[in-house]
C-alpha atoms as a PDB file:
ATOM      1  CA  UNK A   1     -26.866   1.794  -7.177  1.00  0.00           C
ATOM      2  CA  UNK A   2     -30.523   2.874  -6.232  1.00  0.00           C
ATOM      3  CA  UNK A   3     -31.492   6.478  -6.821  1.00  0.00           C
ATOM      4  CA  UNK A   4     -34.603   8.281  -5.805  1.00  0.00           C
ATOM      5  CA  UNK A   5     -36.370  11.788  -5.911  1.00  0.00           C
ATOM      6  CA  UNK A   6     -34.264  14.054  -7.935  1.00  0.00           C
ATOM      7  CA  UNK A   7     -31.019  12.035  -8.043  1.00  0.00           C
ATOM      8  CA  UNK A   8     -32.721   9.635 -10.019  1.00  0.00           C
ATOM      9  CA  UNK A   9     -34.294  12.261 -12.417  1.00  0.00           C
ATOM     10  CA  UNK A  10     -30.836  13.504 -12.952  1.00  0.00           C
ATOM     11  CA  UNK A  11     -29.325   9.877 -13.176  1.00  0.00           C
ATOM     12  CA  UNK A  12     -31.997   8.985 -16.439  1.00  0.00           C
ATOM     13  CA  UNK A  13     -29.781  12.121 -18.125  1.00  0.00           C
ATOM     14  CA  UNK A  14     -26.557  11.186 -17.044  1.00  0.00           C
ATOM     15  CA  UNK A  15     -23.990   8.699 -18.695  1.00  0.00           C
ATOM     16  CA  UNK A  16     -21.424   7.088 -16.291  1.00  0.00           C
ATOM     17  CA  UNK A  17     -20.275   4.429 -18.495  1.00  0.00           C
ATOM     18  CA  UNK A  18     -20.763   2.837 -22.275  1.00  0.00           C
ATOM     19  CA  UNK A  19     -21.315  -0.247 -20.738  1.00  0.00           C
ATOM     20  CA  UNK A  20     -24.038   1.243 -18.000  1.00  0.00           C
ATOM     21  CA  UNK A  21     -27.080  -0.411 -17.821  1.00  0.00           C
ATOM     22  CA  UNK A  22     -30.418   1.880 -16.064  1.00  0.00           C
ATOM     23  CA  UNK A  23     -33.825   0.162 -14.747  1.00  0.00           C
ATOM     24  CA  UNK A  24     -36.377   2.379 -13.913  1.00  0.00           C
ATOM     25  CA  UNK A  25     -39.002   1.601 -11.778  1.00  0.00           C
ATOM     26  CA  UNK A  26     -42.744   3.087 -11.253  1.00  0.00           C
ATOM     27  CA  UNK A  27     -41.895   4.291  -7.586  1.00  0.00           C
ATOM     28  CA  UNK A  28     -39.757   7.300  -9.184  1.00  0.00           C
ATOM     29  CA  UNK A  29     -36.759   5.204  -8.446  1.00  0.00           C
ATOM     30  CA  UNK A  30     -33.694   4.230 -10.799  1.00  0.00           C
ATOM     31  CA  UNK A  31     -31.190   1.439 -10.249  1.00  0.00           C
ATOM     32  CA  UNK A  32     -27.635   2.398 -12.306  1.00  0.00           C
ATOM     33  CA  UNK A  33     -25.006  -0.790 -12.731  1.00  0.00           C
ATOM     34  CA  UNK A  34     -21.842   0.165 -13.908  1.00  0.00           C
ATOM     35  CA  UNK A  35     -18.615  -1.976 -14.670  1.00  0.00           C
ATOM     36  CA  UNK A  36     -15.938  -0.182 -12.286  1.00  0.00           C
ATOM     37  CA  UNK A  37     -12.214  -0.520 -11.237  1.00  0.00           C
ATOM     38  CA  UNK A  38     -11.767   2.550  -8.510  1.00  0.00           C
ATOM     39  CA  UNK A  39     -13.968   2.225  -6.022  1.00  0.00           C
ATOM     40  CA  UNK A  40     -13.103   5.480  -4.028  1.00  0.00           C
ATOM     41  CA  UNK A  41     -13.847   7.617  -6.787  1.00  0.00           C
ATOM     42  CA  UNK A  42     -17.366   5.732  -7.498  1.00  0.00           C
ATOM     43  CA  UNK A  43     -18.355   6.051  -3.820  1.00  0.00           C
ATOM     44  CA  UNK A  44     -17.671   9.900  -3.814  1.00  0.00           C
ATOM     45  CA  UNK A  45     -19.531  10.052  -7.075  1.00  0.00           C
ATOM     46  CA  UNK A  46     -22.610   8.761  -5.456  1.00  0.00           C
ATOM     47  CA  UNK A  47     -21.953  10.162  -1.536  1.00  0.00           C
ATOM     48  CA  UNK A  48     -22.593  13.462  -3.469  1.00  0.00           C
ATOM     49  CA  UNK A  49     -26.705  12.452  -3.597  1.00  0.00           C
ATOM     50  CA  UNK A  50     -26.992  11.666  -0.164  1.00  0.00           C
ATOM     51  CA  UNK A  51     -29.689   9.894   0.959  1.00  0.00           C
ATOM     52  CA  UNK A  52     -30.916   9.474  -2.146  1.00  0.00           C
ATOM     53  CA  UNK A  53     -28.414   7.187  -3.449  1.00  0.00           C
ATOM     54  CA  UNK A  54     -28.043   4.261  -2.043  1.00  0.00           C
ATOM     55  CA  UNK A  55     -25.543   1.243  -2.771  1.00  0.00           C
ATOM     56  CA  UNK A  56     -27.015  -1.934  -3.484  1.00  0.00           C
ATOM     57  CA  UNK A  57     -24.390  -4.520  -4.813  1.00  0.00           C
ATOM     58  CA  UNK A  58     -22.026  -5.513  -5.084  1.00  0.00           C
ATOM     59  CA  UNK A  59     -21.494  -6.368  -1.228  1.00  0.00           C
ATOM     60  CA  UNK A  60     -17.930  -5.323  -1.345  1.00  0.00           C
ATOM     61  CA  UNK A  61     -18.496  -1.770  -2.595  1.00  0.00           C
ATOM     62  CA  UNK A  62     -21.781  -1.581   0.146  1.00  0.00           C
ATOM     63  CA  UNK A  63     -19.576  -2.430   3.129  1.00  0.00           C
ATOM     64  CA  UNK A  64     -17.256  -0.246   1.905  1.00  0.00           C
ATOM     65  CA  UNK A  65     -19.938   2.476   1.745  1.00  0.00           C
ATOM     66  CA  UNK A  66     -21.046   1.561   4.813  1.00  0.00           C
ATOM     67  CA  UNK A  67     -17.935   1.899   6.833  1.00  0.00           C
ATOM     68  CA  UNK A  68     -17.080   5.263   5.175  1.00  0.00           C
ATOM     69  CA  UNK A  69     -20.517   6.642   6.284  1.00  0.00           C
ATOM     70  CA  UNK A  70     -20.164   5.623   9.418  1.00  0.00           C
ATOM     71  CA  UNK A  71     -16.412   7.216   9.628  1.00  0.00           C
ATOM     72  CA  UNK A  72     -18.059  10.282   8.426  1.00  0.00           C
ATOM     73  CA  UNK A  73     -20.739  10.599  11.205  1.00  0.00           C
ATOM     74  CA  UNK A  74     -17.986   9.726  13.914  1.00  0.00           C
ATOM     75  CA  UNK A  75     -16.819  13.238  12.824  1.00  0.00           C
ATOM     76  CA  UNK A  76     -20.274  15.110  13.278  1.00  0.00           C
ATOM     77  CA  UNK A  77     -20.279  13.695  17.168  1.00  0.00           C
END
């Protein structure tokens, strides 16, 4: 998971998991990878920082990402 701006200001602070590993990089941007086992709660953990969050790998959880966001916008049409 890559997080910018605030999110990933916040995400530095934060501990998700023991096993978490964080990579900061000199744009102001973090990238968080986390063992996990429920991926609906993950996704709502990170849908919570918008556009500043942003799914990288594995592919699985990003299509899965992707085709919740764009269930989500269907609603806003």
């Amino acid at each position: 998971i890559r997080f910018s701006g605030i999110a990933a200001e916040e995400m530095a602070q934060e501990k998700w998991h023991p096993k978490q590993r964080i990579v900061k990089s000199e744009q102001n941007e973090l990238q968080l990878e986390i063992p996990y086992s429920n991926d609906t709660e993950l996704l709502m953990d990170i849908f919570r920082w918008g556009s500043l969050a942003e799914v990288l790998n594995p592919p699985e959880l990003r299509t899965k990402a992707i085709e919740q966001l764009k269930t989500t916008l269907k609603s806003y049409k």
